[in-house]
Protein backbone atom coordinates (compact mmCIF):
# COMPACT_ATOMS: atom_id res chain seq x y z
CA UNK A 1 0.00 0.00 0.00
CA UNK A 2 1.74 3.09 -1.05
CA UNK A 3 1.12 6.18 1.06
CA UNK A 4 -0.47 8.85 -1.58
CA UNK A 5 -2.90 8.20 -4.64
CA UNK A 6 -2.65 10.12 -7.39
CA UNK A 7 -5.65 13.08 -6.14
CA UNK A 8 -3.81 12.89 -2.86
CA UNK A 9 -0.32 13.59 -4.26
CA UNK A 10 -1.44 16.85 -5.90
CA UNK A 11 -3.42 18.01 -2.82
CA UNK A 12 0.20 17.33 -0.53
CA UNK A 13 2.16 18.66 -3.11
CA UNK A 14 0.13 21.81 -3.11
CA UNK A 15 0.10 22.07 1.38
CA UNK A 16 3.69 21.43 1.14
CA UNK A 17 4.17 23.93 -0.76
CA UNK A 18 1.82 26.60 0.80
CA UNK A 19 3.78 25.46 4.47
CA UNK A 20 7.26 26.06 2.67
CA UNK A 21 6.18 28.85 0.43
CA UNK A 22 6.06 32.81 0.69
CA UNK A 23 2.61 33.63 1.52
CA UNK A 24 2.88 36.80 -0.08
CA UNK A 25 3.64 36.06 -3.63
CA UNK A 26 0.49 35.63 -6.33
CA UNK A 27 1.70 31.92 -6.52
CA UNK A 28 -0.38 31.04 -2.96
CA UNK A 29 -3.39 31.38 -4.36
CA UNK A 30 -2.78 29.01 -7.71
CA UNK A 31 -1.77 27.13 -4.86
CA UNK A 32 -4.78 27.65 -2.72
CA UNK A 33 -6.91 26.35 -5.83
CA UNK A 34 -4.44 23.28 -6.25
CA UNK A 35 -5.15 21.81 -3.16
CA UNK A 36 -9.20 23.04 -2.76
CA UNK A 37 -10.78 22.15 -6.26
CA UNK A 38 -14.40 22.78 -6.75
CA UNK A 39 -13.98 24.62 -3.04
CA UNK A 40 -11.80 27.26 -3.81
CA UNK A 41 -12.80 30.91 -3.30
CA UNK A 42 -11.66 33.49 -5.48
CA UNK A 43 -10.61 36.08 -3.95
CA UNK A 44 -8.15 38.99 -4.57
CA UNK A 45 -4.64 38.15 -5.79
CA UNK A 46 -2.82 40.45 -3.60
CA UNK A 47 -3.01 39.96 0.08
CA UNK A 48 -3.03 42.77 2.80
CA UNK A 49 -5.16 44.25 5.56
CA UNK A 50 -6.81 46.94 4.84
CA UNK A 51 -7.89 49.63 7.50
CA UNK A 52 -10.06 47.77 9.22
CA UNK A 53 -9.46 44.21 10.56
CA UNK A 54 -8.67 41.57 7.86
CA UNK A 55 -9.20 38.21 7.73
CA UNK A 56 -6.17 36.24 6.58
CA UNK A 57 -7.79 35.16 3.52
CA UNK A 58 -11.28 33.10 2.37
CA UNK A 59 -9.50 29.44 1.73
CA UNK A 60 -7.86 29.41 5.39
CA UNK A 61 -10.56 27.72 7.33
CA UNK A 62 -11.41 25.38 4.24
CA UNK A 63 -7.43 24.48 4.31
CA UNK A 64 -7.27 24.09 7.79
CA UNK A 65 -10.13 21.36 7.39
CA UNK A 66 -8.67 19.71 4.45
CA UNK A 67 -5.55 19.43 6.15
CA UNK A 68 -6.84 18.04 9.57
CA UNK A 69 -8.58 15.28 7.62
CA UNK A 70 -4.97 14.95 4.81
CA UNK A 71 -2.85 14.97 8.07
CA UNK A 72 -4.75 11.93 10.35
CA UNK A 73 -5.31 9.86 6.51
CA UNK A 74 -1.68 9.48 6.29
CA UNK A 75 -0.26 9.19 9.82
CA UNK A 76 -2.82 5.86 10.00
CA UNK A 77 -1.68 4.53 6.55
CA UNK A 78 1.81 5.18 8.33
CA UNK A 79 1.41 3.64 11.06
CA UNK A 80 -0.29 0.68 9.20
CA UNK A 81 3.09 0.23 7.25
CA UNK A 82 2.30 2.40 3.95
CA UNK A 83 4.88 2.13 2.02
CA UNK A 84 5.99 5.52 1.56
CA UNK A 85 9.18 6.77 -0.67
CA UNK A 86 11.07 9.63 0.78
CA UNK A 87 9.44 12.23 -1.34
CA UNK A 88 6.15 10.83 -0.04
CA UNK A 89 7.38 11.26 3.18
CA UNK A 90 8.97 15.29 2.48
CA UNK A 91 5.06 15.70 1.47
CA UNK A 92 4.12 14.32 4.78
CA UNK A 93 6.47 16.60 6.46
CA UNK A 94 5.47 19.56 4.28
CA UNK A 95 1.13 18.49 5.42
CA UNK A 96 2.03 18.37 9.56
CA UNK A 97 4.17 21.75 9.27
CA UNK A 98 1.15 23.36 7.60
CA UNK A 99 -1.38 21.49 10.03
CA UNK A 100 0.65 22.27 13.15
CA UNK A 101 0.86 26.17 12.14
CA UNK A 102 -2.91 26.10 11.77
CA UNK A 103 -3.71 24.37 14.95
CA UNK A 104 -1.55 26.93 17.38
CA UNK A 105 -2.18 30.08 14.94
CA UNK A 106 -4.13 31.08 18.10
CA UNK A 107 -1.39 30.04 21.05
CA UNK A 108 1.36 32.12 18.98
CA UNK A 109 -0.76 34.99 17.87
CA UNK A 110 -1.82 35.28 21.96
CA UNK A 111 2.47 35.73 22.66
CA UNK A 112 1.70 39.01 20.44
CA UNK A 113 -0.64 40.65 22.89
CA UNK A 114 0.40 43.33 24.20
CA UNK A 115 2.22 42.45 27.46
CA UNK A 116 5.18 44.31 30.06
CA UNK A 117 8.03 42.88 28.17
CA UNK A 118 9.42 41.15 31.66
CA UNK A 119 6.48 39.00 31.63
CA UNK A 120 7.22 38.16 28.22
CA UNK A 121 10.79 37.02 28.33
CA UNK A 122 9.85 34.81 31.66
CA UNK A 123 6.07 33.39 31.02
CA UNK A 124 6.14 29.82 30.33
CA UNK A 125 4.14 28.67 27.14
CA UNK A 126 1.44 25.99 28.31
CA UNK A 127 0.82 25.47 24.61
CA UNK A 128 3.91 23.89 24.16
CA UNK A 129 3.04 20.76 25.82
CA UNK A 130 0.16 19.95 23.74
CA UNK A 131 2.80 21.14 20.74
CA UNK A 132 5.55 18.91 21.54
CA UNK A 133 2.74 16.00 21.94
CA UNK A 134 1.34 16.30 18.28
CA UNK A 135 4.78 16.36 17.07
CA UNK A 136 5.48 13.01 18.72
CA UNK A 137 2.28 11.81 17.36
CA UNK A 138 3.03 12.81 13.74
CA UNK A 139 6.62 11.74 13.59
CA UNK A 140 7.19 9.00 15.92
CA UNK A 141 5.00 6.30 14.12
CA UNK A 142 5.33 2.58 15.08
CA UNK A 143 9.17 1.95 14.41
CA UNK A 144 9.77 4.18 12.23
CA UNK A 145 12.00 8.02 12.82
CA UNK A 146 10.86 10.45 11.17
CA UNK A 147 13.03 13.94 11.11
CA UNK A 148 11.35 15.78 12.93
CA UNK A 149 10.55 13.71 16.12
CA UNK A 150 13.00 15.34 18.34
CA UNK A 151 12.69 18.70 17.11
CA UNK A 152 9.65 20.07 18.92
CA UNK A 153 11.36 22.96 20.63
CA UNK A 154 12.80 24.33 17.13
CA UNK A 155 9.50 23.61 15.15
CA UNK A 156 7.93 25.60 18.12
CA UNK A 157 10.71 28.82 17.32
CA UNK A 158 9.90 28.62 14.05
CA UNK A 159 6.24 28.51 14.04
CA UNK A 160 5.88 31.29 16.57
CA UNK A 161 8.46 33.12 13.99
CA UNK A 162 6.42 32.51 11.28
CA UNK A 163 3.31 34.18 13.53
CA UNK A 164 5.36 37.47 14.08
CA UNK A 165 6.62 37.67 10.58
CA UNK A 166 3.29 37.50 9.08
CA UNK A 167 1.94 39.82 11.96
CA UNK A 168 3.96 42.49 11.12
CA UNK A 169 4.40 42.25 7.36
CA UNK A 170 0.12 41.99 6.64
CA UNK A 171 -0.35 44.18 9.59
CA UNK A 172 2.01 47.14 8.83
CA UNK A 173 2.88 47.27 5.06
CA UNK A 174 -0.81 48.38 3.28
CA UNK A 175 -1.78 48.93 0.83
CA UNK A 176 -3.62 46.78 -2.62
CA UNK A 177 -1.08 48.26 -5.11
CA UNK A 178 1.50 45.76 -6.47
CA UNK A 179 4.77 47.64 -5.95
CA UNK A 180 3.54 46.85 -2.20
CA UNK A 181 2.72 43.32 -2.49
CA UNK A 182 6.44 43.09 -3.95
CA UNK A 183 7.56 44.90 -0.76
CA UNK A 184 5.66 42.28 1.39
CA UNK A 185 7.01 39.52 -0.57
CA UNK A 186 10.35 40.84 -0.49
CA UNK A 187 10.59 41.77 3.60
CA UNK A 188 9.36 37.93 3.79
CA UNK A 189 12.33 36.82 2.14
CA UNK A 190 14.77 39.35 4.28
CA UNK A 191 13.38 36.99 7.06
CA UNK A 192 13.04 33.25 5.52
CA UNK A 193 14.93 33.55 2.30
CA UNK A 194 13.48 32.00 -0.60
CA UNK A 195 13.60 28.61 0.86
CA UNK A 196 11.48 27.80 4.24
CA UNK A 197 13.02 24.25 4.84
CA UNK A 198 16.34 25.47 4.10
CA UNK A 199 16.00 28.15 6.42
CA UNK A 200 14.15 25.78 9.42
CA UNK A 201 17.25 23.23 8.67
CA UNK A 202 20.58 25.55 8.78
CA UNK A 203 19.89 28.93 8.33
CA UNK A 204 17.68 30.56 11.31
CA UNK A 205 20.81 31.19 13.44
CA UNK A 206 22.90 32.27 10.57
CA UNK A 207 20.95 35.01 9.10
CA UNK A 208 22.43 37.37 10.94
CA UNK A 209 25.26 37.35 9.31
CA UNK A 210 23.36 38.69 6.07
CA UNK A 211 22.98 42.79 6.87
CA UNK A 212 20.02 44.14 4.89
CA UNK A 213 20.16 46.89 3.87
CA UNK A 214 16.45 49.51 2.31
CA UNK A 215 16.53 51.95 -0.10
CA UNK A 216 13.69 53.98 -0.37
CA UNK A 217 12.74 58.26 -0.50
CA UNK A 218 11.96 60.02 2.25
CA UNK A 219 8.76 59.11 4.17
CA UNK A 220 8.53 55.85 2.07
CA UNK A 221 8.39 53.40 5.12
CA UNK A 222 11.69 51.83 5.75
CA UNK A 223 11.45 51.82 9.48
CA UNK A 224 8.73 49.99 9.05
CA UNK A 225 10.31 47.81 6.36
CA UNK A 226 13.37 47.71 8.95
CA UNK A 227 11.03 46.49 11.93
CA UNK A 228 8.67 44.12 10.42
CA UNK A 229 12.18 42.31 9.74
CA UNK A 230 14.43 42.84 13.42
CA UNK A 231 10.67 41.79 15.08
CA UNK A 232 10.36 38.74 12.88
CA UNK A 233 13.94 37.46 13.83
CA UNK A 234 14.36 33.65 15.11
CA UNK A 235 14.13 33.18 18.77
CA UNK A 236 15.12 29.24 19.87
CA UNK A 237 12.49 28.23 22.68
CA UNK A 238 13.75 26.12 25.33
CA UNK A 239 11.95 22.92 26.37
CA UNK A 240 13.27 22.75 29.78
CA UNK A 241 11.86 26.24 31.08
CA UNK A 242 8.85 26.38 27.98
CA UNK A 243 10.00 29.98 27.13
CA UNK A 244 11.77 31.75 24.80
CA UNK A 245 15.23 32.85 24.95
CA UNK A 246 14.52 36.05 24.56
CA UNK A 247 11.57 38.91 24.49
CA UNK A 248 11.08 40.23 20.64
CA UNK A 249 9.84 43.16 21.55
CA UNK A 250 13.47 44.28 22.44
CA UNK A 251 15.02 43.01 19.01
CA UNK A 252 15.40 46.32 17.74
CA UNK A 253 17.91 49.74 18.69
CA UNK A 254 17.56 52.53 16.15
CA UNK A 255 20.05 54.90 15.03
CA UNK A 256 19.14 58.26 13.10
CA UNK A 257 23.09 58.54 12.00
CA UNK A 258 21.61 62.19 10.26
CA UNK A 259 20.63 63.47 13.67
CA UNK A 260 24.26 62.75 15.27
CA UNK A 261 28.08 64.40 14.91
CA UNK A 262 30.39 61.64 14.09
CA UNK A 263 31.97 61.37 17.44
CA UNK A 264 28.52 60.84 18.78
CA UNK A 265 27.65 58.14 16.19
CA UNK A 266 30.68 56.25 17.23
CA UNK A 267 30.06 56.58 21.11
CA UNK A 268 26.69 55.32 20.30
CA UNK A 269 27.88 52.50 17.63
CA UNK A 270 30.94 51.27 19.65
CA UNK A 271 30.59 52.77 23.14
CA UNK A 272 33.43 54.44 24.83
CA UNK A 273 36.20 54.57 27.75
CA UNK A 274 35.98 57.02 30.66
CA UNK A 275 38.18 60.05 29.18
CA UNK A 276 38.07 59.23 25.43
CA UNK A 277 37.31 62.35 24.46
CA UNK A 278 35.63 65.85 25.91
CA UNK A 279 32.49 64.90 27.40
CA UNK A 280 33.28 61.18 28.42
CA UNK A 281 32.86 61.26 31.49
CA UNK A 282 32.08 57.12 32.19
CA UNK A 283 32.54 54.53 30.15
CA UNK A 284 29.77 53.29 27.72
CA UNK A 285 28.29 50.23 25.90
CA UNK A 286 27.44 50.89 22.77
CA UNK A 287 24.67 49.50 20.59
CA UNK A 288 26.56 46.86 18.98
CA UNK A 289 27.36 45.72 22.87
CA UNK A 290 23.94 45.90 23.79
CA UNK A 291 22.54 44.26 20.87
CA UNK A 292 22.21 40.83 21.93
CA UNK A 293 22.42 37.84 19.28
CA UNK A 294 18.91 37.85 18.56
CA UNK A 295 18.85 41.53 18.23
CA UNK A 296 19.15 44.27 15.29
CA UNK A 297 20.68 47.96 15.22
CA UNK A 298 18.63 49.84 12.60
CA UNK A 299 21.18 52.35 10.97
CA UNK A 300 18.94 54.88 9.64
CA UNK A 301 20.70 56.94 6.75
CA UNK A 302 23.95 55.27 6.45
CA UNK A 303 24.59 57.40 3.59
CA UNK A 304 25.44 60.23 6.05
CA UNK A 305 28.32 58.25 7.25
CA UNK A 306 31.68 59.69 7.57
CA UNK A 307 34.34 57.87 5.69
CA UNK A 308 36.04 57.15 8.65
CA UNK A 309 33.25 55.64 10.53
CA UNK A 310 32.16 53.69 7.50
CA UNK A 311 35.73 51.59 7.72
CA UNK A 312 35.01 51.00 11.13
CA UNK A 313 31.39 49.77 10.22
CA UNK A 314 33.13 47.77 7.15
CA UNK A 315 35.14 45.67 9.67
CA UNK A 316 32.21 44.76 11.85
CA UNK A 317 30.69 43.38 9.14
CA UNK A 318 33.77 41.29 8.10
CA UNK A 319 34.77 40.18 11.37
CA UNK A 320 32.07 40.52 14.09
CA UNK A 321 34.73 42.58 15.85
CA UNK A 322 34.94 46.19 17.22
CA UNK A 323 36.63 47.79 20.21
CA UNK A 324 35.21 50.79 22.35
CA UNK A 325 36.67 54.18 21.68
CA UNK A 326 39.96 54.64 23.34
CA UNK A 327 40.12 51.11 24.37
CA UNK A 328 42.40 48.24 22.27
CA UNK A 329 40.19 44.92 23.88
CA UNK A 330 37.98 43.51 20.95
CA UNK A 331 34.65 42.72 21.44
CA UNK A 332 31.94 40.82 19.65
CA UNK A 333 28.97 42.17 17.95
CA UNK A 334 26.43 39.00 17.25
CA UNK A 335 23.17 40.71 15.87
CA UNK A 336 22.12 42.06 12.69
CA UNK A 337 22.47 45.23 10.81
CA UNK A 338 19.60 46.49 8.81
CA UNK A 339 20.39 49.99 7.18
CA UNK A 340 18.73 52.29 5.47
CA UNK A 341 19.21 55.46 3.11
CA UNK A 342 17.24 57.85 0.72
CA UNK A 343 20.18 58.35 -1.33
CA UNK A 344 21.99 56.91 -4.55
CA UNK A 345 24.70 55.28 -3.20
CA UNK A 346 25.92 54.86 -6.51
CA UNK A 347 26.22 58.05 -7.14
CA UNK A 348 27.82 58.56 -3.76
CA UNK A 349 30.22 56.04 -4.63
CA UNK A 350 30.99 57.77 -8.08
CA UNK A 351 31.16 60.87 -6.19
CA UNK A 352 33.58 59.00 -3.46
CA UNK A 353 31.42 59.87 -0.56
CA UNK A 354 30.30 56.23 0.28
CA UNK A 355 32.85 53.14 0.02
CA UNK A 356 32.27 50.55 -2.63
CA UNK A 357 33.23 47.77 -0.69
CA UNK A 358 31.07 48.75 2.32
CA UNK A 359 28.37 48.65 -0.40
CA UNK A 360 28.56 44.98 -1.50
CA UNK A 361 28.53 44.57 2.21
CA UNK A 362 25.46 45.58 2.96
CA UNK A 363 23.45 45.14 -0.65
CA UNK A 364 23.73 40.89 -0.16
CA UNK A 365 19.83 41.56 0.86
CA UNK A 366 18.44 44.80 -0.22
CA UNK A 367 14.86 46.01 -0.15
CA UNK A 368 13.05 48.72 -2.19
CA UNK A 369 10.32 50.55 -0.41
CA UNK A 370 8.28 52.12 -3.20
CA UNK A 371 7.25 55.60 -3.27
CA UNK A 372 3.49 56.63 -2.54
CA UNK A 373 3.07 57.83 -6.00
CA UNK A 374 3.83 54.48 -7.47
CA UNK A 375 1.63 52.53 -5.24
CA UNK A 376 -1.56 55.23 -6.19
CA UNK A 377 -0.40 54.75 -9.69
CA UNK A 378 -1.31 51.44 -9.60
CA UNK A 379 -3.76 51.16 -6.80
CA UNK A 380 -5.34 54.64 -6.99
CA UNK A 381 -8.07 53.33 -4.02
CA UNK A 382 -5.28 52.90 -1.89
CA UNK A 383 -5.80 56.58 -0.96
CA UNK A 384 -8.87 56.34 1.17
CA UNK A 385 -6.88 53.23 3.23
CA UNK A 386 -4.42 55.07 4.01
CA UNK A 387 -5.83 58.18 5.17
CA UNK A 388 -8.04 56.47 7.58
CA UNK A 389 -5.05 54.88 9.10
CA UNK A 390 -3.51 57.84 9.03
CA UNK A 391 -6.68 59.74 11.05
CA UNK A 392 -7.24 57.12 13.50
CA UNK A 393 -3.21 57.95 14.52
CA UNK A 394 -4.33 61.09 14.91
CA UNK A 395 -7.80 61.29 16.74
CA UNK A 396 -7.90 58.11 18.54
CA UNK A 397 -10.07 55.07 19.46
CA UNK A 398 -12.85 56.60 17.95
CA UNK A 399 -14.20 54.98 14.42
CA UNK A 400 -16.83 56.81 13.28
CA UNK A 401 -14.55 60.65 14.00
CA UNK A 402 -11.81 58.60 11.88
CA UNK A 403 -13.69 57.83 9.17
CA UNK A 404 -15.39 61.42 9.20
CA UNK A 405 -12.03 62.79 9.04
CA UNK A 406 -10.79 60.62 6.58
CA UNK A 407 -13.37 61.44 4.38
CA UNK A 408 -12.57 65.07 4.35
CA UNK A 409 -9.42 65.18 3.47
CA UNK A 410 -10.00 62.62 0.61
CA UNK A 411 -12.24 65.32 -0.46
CA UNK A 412 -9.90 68.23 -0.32
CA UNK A 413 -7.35 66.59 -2.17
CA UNK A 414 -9.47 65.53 -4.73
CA UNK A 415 -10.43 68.69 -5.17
CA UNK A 416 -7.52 70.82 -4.74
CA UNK A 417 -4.56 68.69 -5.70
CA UNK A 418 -5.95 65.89 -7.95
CA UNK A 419 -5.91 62.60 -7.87
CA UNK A 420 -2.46 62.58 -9.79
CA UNK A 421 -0.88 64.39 -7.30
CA UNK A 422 2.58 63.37 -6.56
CA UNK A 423 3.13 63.55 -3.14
CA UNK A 424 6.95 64.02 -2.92
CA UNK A 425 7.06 63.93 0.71
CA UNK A 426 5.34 59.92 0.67
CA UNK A 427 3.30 58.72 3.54
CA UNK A 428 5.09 61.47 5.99
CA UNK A 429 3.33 63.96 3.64
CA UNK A 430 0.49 62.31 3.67
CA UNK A 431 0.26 62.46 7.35
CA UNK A 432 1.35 66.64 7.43
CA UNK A 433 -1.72 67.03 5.01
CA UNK A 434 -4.29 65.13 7.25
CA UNK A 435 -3.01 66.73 10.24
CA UNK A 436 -2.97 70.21 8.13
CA UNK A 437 -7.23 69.79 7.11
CA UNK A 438 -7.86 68.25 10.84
CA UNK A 439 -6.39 71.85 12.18
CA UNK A 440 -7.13 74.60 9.27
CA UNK A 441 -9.39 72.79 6.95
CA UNK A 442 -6.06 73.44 4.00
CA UNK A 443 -2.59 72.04 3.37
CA UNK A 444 -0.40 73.65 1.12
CA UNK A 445 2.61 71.32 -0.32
CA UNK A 446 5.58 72.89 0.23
CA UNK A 447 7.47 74.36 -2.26
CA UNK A 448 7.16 72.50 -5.63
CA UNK A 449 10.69 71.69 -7.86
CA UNK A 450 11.21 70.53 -11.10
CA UNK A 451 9.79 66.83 -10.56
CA UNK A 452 6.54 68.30 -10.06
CA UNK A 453 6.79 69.97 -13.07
CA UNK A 454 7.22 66.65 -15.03
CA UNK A 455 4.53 65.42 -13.11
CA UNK A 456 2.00 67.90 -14.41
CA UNK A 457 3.06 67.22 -18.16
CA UNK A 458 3.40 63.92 -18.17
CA UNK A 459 -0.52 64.17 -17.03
CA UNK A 460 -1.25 66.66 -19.39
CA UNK A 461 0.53 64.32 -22.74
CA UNK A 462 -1.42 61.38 -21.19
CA UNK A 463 -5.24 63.85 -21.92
CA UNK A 464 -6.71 62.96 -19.18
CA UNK A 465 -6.81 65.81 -17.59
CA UNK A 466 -9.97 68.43 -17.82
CA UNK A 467 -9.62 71.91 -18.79
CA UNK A 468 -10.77 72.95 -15.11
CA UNK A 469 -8.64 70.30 -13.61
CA UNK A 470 -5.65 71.86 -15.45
CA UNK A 471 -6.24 75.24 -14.44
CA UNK A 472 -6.46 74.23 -10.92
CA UNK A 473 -3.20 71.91 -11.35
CA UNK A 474 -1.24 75.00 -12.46
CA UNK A 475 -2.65 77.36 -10.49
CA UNK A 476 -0.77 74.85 -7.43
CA UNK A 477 1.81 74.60 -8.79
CA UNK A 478 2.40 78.53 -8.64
CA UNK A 479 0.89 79.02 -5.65
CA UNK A 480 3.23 76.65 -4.23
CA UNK A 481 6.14 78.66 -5.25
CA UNK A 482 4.81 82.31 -4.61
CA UNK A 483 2.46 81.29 -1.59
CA UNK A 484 0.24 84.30 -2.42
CA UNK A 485 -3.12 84.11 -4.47
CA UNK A 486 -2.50 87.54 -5.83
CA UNK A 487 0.82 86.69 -7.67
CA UNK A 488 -0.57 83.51 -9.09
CA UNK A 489 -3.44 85.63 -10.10
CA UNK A 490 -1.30 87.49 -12.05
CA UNK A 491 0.84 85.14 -13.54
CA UNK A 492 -1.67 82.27 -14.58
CA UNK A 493 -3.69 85.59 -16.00
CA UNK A 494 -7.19 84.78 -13.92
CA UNK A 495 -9.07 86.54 -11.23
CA UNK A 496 -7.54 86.13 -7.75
CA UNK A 497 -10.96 85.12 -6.44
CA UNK A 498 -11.25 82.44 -8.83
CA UNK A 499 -7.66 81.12 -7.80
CA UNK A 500 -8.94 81.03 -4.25
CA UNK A 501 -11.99 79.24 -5.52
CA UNK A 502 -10.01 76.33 -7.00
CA UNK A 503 -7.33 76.38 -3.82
CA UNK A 504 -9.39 76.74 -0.81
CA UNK A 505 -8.86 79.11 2.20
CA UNK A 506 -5.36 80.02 2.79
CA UNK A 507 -3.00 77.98 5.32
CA UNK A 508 -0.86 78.58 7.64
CA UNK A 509 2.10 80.83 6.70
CA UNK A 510 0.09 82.02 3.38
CA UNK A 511 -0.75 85.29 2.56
CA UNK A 512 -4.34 86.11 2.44
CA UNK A 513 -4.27 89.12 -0.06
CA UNK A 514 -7.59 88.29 -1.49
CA UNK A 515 -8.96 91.23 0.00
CA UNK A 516 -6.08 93.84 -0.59
């Protein structure tokens, strides 16, 4: 008796390859529909939350149940002496990992409550017991071992990593657009690579060897890019105590390198001795000392680094070493680096401001956030998502004074800056302009530059644009430069009270010469 039959195999090679597989790429829902039939349900290619509280997907609960029944078939045939090749058996493997995940979904997504982090590191998991028993039912069958029969405290690790890494990717990155689904699928990778088993088999204590490092503009959300991935970070659980090595929520230390003066960026990097320089008063651990091994330090805007620094960072990187300033005794840094910057750095490599060979060190894993433009481009109903998350940030708990909010300042900018509006500033402009209509009913985009220029007639080659629409494109784009409805009056040629007609009421800082 063999241990699949032919409708089987294509259902376990389809499970095994949803419990292996990035859940964020298009291919999970072919997928999906492999291992359903006549009960799939469609549903929409791209994954996400959207502002209000997803579910993970419409084939979940009719997987779960397909698997339960897959998963209990097979372990009786085993244990009835199937006769099962070892690829039969890797799809076996592939079925429990995917059934386990579903049955303690629940038990890992509880560890993600909020909690003080104390009781965190030091609360023993009950759910581990049951855990620990299903793997010994799944893998130790009759006579025969299995793999994964003594590996119930790793398999635990990893599917509580798994939890958080999903967490904080479909929880924090929105957005329908595709350029954002690539971002999701990409940040997944930053954690898993390409290859789950690989990574559950050698590489979840080696990863951080492999710094990451996100390009992205200004405001484009590469903190959040950089924490989704230090938060998602493998964490072995230990049988003996049932609790994790470590709390997450203290896998992170951020740097703003842009904010500091090099000596400062070293003292905080490295630490210091008592008397290295003016100011030293004690002597201080630096990040790299406090970050433990399961730990990141974010280095946001490495391309402000001085040259010198950036040697220093260069040889952490190749050696795991550093020394304090003004001391000689080396010491070990064994987290992760995740940087960031808005700038070329091939240009700043032409223009020998950054050093080539820190580059290749860092670009091994690198991440493009895309700008908001591009992710409205392609996803133009992304707008109203985001500004509700944006106004719940900034009036609260309350839903229905959110949504009212929202709702306005979809409606300004509609009106007043168009739906091909470029925001230059990203989401951190987005969140000045809600702010901006929640206090004067107006925001005014700062001063616009040549990029907004090509904006406006690239819009205006594509003809979609209106003849009122264009006037009142223009007419922002010169009022953003001479902040005074009188001048643009003059120079688009119009009435000044029309101009204030198609802009609104003035803002803060603008001069209200309708009047004069």
């Amino acid at each position: 008796m063999s241990l699949l039959n032919d409708s089987e195999l294509a259902v376990a090679e389809a499970v095994a390859a949803l419990a292996n597989g990035n859940p964020f790429v298009p291919e999970r829902v072919e997928l999906e529909r492999r291992a359903l039939g006549p009960a799939f349900s469609a549903g929409a290619v791209v994954w996400h939350a959207d502002a209000d509280a997803a579910t993970a997907g419409p084939n979940v609960p009719a997987l779960r149940d397909l698997v339960e029944r897959l998963g209990a078939d097979l372990r009786q045939r085993l244990a009835d002496g199937a006769d099962a090749s070892p690829a039969e058996i890797a799809l076996y493997q592939g079925v429990v990992h995917y059934l386990l995940f579903q049955r303690y979904e629940d038990d890992w997504y509880a560890l993600l409550e909020p909690a003080a982090p104390a009781e965190r590191r030091s609360k023993r998991v009950a759910a581990f017991r049951r855990f620990a028993r299903d793997v010994e039912h799944f893998f130790c069958i009759s006579d025969r071992s299995l793999p994964d029969q003594d590996a119930s405290a790793h398999l635990f690790a990893c599917g509580f990593q798994v939890r958080r890494a999903f967490h904080h990717i479909f929880r924090q990155i929105f957005g329908s657009s595709l350029p954002v689904a690539e971002l999701r699928a990409a940040v997944w990778q930053s954690i898993f690579t390409r290859d789950l088993t690989r990574y559950r088999r050698v590489l979840y204590d080696r990863m951080a060897d492999i710094p990451t490092l996100i390009a992205g503009e200004s405001g484009s959300g590469k903190e959040l890019v950089a924490r989704a991935i230090a938060l998602s970070r493998y964490i072995p659980f230990e049988a003996r105590t049932q609790a994790f090595a470590a709390d997450y929520t203290d896998a992170m230390q951020a740097v703003n390198l842009s904010a500091l003066t090099p000596t400062l960026i070293e003292s905080e990097l490295f630490g210091h001795r008592h008397g290295a320089f003016t100011g030293a008063t004690d002597d201080r651990k630096g990040w790299l000392e406090t970050c433990g091994r399961h730990g990141s330090v974010f280095l946001d805007e490495i391309g402000e680094l001085e040259p010198a620094i950036q040697v220093k960072l260069l040889r952490v990187l190749q050696t795991r070493v550093f020394q304090r300033i003004g001391e000689t005794e080396p010491r070990r840094f064994e987290g992760k680096v995740i940087a960031a910057t808005n700038r070329d750095l091939d240009d700043e490599i032409a223009e020998g401001r950054f050093r080539s060979d820190l580059y290749y060190r860092l670009c091994a894993d690198l991440v493009r956030t895309p700008t908001l433009r591009e992710q409205l481009r392609d996803a133009p109903g992304d707008l109203g998502t985001l500004l509700l998350i944006v106004a719940r940030r900034a009036v609260g708990d309350d839903a229905e004074e959110a949504t009212r909010l929202a709702g306005e300042v979809e409606s300004w900018v509609l009106e007043h800056l168009g739906i091909d509006y470029t925001w230059p500033g990203n989401v951190r402009e987005l969140e000045q302009c809600v702010r901006n209509v929640l206090i004067r009913g107006v925001y005014r985009p700062r001063r616009q530059g040549r990029d907004d220029v090509r904006a406006l007639a690239e819009v205006m080659r594509g003809g979609t644009l209106t003849a009122d629409q264009l006037v009142q494109r223009y007419c922002a784009l010169i009022y953003a430069e001479t902040r005074s409805y009188r001048e643009t009056a003059r120079r688009v040629g119009i009435d000044r009270r029309t101009v204030k007609q198609k802009l609104g009421p003035p803002g803060p800082g603008d001069k209200d010469d309708d009047e004069n």
